[in-house]
Every structure is written in structure tokens, then in C-alpha cells.
Protein backbone atom coordinates (compact mmCIF):
# COMPACT_ATOMS: atom_id res chain seq x y z
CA UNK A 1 126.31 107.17 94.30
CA UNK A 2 124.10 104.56 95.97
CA UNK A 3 120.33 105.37 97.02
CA UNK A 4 119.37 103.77 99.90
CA UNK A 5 115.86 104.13 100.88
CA UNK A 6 114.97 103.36 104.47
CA UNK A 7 111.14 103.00 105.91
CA UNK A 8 109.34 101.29 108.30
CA UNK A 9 105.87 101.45 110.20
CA UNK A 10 104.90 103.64 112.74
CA UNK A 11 106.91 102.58 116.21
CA UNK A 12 109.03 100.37 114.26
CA UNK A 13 112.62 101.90 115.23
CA UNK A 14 113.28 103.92 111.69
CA UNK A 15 114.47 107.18 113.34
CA UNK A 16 116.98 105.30 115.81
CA UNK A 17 118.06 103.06 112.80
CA UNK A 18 118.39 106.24 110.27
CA UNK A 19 120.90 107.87 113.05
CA UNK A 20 122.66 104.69 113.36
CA UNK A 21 123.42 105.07 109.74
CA UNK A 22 124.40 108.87 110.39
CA UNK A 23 126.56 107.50 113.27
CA UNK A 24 128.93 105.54 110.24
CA UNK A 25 129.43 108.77 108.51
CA UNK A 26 126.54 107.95 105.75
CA UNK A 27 124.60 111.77 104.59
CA UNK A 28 120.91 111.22 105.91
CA UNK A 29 117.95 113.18 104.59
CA UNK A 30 114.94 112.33 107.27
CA UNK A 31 111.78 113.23 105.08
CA UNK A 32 109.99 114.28 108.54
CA UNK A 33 112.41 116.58 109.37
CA UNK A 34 111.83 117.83 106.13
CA UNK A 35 108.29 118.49 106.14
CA UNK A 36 108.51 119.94 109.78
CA UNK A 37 110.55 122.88 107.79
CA UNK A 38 107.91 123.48 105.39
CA UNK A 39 105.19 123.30 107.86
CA UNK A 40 107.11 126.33 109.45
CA UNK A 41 108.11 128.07 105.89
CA UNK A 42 106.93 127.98 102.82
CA UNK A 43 104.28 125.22 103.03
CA UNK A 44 102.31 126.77 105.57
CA UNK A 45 100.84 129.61 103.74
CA UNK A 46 99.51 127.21 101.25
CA UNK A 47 98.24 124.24 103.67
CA UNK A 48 96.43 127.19 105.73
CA UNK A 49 94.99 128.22 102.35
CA UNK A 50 93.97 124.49 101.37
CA UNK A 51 92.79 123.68 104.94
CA UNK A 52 91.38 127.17 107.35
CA UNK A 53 92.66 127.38 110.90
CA UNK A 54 95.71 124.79 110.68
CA UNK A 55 98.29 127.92 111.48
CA UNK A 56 99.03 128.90 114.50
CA UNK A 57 101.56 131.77 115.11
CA UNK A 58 103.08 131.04 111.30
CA UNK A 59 103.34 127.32 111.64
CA UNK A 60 101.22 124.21 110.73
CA UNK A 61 99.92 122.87 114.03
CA UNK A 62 100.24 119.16 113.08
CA UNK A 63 97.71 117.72 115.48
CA UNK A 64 94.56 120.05 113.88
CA UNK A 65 95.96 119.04 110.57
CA UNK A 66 95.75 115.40 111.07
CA UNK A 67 91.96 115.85 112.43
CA UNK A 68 91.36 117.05 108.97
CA UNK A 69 93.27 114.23 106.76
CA UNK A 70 93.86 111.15 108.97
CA UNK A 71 90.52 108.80 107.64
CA UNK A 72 90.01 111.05 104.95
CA UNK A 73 91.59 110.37 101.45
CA UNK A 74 90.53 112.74 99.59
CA UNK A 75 91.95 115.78 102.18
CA UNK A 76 95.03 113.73 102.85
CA UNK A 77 95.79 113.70 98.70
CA UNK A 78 95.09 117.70 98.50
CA UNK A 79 98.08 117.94 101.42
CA UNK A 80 99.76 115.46 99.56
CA UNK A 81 99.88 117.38 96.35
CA UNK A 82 101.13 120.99 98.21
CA UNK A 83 103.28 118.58 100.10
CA UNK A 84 105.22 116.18 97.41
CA UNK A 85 106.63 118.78 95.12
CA UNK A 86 108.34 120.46 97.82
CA UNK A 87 109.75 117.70 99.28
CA UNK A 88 111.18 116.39 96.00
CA UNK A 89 112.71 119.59 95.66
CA UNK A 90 114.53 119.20 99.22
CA UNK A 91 115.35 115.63 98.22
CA UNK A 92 117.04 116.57 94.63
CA UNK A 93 118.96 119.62 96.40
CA UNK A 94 120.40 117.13 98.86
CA UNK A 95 121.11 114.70 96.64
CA UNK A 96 123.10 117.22 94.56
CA UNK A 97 124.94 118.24 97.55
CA UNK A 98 126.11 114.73 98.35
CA UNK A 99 127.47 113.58 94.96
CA UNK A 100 129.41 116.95 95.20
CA UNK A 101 130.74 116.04 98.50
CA UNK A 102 132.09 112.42 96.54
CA UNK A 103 129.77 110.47 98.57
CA UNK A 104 129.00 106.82 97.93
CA UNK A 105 126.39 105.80 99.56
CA UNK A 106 122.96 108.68 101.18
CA UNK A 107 120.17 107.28 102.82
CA UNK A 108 116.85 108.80 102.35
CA UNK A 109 114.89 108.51 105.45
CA UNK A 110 110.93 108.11 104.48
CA UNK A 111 108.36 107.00 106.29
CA UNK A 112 105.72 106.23 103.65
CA UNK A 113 108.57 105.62 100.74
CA UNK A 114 105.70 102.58 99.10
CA UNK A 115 102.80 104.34 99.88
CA UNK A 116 104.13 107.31 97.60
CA UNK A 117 106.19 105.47 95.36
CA UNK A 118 109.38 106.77 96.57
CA UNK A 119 111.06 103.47 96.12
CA UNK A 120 111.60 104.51 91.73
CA UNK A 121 113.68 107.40 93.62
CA UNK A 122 116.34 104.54 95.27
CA UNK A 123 118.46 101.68 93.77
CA UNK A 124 117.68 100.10 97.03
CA UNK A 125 115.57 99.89 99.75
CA UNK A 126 115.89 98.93 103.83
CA UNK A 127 112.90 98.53 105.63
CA UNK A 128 112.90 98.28 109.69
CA UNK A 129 110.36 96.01 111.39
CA UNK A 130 109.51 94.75 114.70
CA UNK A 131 106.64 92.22 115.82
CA UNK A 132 103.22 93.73 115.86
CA UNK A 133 102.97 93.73 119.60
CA UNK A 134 106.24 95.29 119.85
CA UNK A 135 105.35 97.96 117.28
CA UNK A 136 101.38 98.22 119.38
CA UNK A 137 103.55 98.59 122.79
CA UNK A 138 105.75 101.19 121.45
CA UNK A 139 103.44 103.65 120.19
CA UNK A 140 100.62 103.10 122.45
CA UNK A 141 103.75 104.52 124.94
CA UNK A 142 103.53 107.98 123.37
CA UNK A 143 101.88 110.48 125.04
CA UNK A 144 99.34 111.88 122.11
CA UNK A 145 98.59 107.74 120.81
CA UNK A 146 94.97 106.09 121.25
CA UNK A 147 94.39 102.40 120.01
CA UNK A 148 91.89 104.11 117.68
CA UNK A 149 94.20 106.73 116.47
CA UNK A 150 96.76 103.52 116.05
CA UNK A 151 94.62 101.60 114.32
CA UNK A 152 93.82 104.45 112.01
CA UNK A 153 97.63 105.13 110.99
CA UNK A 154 97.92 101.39 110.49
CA UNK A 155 95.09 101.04 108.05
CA UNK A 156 96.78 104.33 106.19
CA UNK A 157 100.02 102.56 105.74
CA UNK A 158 101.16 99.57 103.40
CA UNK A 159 101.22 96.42 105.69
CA UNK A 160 104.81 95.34 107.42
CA UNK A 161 104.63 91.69 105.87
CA UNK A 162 104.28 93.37 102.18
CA UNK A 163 107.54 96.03 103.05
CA UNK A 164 109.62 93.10 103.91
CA UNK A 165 108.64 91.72 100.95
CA UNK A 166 109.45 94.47 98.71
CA UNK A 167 112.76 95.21 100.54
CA UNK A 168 116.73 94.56 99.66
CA UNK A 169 117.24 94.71 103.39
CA UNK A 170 115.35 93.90 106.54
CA UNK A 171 116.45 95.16 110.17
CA UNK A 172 114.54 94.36 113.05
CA UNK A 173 114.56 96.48 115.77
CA UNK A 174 112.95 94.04 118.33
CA UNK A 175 116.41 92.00 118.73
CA UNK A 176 117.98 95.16 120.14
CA UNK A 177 120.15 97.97 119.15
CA UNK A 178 123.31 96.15 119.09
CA UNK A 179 121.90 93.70 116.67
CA UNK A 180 120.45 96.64 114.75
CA UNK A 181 123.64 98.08 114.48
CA UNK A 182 125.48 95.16 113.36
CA UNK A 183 123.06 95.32 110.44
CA UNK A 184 123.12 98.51 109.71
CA UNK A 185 126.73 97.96 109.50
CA UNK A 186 126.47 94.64 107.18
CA UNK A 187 124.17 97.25 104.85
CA UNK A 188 126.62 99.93 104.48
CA UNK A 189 130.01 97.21 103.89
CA UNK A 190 127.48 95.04 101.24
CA UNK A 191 127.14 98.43 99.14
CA UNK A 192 130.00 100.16 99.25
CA UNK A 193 131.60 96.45 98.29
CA UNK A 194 129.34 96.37 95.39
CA UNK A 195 128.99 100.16 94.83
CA UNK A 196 126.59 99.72 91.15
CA UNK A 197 122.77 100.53 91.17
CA UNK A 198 120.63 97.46 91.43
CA UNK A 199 119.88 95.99 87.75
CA UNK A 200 123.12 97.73 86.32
């Protein structure tokens, strides 16, 4: 079974990309999605214990939380180490599910795969990109986004030019979602053509 690792910048199109994968049949874990669980189960106990007053009715309200870690290192790598562990666990129980469902090829969907070193976890790695004033017009869009708060996230995150660098794959979202999908589509025929681990 084939690892595919797909990441990408803030506002560069990974979420619509991952479901385009999910759209040819391929099993998707989406590490956000993943954390959003913990931050309403088992995680929140301890992130409430690690950092007072992020709780709010049971869950971790993810906008004090970032006040506390985004621009700090040292509290982002205390949530990092109640976070990690418990996301490996969620990635190694669907793993395990997929192989016994026979499947060839699973995607894991993570937003900061180099900044944690995810990429030892995948024979293979997709990363989605966009020009930077596509990617500033995006999420300067959402609702909750400052420049500041932009610029912040941006400085937190491995730069675009050195993911394309490091990737198998590059898709850029700034061509459109037809393109997108045609290269999603190349992705998934290339490995399950040549179905071996990279370096095997």
C-alpha cells in the first residue's frame, strides 16, 4: 500500500485537492479533521491543563488557543507534544484499516507534513501550490484573517518554493479545478501503475 502525503500552505487549495482525491475512490485521512476530534475528546482535558481557559463548554476554542501559541515556539511545541502522539495514533489506526480494506493507494492529508517531519511517514509526497498573491487573496478572503495574522502563519510554515522542492508531485491550484483534477488524476494512474514504495 502506497503513502501519499499531501500538504500545502495556508490558502493554497489542499482541502479541495484532498476531496478531489476522495472523489476517485482513494481513503483520505485529513489531519485537521483529526485534531478537531481531539480538541472535542480526549485532547481537551490535557490542552486545558497545559494552557488555563482554552475550554469552553468541553471543547478547545481554537481561536484563544492560537493567541497563546501562534509567535510563540516554545507554547506551540508543549501543544505539539499533547498533540503528535495522538494524532499518530489516529494515523496508524487508519492506516491499519485501509490495508485491511486491500487498498492501494491512502492519502494522508497534513498541513504541516515538513514542518513535523511527517514526510518519513509516506513513500511519497504531493504538495499543492498557488502564486503568492493568489494564496495572499485567498486567505485575506476569510472572515477571521488579518495581513498580520497572515504574515504570522507564513513565517510559522516551511516556505512554498522549498515544498515544491522536496515534493514527488506538484499541483497548482491557481490554473483551476479542472486542471487540478486532471492532476490529481495523473497522481493516482502514475502509482497505482508503479504500485512499489519509492527507493524499493
Amino acid at each position: 500500500m502506497i503513502i501519499l502525503g499531501l500538504t500545502g500552505s495556508i490558502g493554497m487549495g489542499k482541502s479541495t485537492t484532498a476531496a478531489m482525491f476522495k472523489g476517485f475512490g482513494i481513503p483520505v485521512q485529513d489531519a485537521d479533521a483529526v485534531v478537531h476530534e481531539l480538541y472535542s475528546g480526549e485532547a481537551a482535558p490535557l490542552i486545558e491543563a497545559a494552557f488555563p481557559g482554552t475550554i469552553k463548554q468541553g471543547v478547545v476554542d481554537r481561536k484563544i488557543l492560537a493567541s497563546h501559541v501562534i509567535g510563540h515556539p516554545d507554547a506551540l511545541k508543549k501543544l505539539e507534544a499533547i498533540i503528535h502522539p495522538l494524532v499518530a495514533a489516529k494515523r496508524n489506526a487508519f492506516l491499519k484499516a485501509a490495508k485491511t480494506q486491500s487498498a492501494n493507494l491512502v492519502v494522508l492529508d497534513i498541513p504541516l507534513l515538513f514542518e513535523t517531519g511527517g514526510e518519513k511517514n509516506c513513500d511519497y509526497v504531493a504538495v499543492v501550490t498557488a502564486p503568492l498573491e493568489e494564496q495572499r487573496r485567498r486567505v485575506l478572503a476569510r472572515a477571521d484573517m488579518t495581513a498580520e495574522k497572515f504574515e504570522k502563519i507564513l513565517a510559522s510554515q516551511t516556505p512554498d518554493a522549498e515544498k515544491r522542492e522536496k515534493a514527488d508531485f506538484i499541483i497548482d491550484t491557481s490554473l483551476g479545478l479542472d486542471h487540478a483534477r486532471m492532476e490529481v488524476e495523473k497522481i493516482i494512474a502514475q502509482l497505482s501503475k508503479d504500485p512499489s514504495p519509492k527507493g524499493m
